[in-house]
Protein backbone atom coordinates (compact mmCIF):
# COMPACT_ATOMS: atom_id res chain seq x y z
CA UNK A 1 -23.70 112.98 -2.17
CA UNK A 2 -26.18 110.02 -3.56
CA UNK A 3 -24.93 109.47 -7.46
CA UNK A 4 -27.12 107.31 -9.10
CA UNK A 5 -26.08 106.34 -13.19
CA UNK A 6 -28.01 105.37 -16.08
CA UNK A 7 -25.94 105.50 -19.73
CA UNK A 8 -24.34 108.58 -18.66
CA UNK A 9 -26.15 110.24 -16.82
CA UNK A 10 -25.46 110.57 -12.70
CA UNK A 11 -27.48 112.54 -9.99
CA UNK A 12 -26.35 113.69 -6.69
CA UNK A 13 -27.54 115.72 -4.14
CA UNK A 14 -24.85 118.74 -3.47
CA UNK A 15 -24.14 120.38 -0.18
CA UNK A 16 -26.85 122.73 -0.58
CA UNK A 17 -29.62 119.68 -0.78
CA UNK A 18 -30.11 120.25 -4.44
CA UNK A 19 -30.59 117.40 -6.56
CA UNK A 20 -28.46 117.69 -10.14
CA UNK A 21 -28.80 115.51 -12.98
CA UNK A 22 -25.61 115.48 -15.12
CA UNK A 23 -24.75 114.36 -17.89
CA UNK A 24 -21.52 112.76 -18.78
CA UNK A 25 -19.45 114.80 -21.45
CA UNK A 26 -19.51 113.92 -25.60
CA UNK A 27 -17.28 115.17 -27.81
CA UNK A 28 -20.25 116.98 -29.44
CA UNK A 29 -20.93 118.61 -26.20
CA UNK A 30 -17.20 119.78 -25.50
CA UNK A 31 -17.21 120.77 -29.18
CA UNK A 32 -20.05 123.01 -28.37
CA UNK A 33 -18.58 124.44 -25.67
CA UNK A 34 -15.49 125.46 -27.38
CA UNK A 35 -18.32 127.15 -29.68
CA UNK A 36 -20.26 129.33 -26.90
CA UNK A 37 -17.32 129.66 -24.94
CA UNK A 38 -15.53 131.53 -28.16
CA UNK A 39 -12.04 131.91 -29.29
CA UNK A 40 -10.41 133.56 -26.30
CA UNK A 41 -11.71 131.90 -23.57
CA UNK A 42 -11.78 128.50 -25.46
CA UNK A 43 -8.06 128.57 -24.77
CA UNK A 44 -8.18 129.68 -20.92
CA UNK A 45 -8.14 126.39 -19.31
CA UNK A 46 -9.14 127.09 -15.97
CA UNK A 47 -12.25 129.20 -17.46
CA UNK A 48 -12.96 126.80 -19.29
CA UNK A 49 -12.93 123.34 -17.11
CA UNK A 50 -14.95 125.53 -14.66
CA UNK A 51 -17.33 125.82 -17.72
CA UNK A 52 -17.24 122.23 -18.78
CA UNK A 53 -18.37 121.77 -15.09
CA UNK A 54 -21.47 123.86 -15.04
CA UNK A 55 -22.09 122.76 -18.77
CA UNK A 56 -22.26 118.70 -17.84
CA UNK A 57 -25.14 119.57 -15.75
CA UNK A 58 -29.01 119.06 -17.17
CA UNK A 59 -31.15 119.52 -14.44
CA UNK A 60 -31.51 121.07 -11.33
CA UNK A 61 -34.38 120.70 -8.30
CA UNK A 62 -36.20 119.04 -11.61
CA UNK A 63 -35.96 122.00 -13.89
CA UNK A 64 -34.11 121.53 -16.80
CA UNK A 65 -30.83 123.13 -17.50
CA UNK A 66 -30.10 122.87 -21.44
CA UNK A 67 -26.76 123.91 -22.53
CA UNK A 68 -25.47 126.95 -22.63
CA UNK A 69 -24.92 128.60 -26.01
CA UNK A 70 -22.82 131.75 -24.98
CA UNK A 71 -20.60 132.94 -22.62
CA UNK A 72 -23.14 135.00 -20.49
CA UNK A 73 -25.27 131.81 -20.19
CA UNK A 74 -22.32 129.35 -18.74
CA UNK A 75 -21.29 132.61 -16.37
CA UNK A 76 -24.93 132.35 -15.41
CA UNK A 77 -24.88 128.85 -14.82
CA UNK A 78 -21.62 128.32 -13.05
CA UNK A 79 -23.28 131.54 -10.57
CA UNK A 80 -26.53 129.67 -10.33
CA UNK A 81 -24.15 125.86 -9.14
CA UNK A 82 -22.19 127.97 -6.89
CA UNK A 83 -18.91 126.42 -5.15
CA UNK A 84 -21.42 123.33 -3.82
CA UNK A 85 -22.97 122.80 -7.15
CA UNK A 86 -19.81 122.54 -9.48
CA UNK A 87 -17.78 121.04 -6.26
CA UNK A 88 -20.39 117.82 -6.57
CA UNK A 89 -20.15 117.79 -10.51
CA UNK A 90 -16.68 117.93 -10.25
CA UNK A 91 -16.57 114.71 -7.63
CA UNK A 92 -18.79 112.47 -10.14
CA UNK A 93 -17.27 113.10 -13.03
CA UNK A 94 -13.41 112.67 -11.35
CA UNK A 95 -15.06 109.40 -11.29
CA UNK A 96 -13.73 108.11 -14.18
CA UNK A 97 -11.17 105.38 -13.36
CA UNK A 98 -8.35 107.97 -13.14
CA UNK A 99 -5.58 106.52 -12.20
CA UNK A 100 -4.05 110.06 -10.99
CA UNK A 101 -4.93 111.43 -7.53
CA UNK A 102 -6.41 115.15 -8.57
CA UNK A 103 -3.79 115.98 -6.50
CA UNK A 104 -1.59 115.18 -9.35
CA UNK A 105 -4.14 116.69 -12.12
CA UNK A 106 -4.79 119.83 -10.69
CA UNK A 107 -2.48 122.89 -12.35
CA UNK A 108 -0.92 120.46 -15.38
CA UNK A 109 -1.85 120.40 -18.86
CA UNK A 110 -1.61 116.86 -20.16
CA UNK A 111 2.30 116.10 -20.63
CA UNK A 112 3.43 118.49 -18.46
CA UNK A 113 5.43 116.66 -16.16
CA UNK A 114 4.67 117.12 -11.99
């Protein structure tokens, strides 16, 4: 992986040699998730960090990748990633000063104690 950042925005190339440009999360984009995602899966939280994965990503190979607006187009998406493209967003946007190993993260909501 090669990230690269400017305001927010990081590339790297995944394990597949494809070049992603993603785009940090607002809360106007999560917001909008929460919106195409809908009511039921808005409150599956594995669903929906997978979505929030596929969702932070703008480009791919150089063709844009706007966001999703429904739940067909983020299944679409997160198919189209794959396990190399959403394993790569995942590893640039853990990188976030957190001071938890995932190790820790993974499987607790916040608060829930480890």
């Amino acid at each position: 992986m090669n990230p690269n950042s400017m305001d927010g925005v990081v590339s790297a190339i995944d394990r597949s040699g494809r070049t992603l440009v993603i785009h940090r999360p607002t809360a106007l984009d999560t917001l909008r998730l929460f919106k195409a995602a809908g009511p039921t899966l808005a409150q599956n939280e594995a669903w929906l960090a997978m979505a929030g994965l596929a969702c932070a990503v703008r480009e791919i190979d150089g063709v844009p990748s706007p966001m999703p607006t429904n739940e067909t187009q983020i299944e679409a998406l997160v198919s189209k990633l794959g396990d190399d493209g959403l394993a790569a967003v995942a590893t640039l946007l853990d990188m976030d000063g957190s001071s938890e190993p995932v190790e820790v993260q993974a499987g607790n909501s916040h608060g829930t104690p480890f």
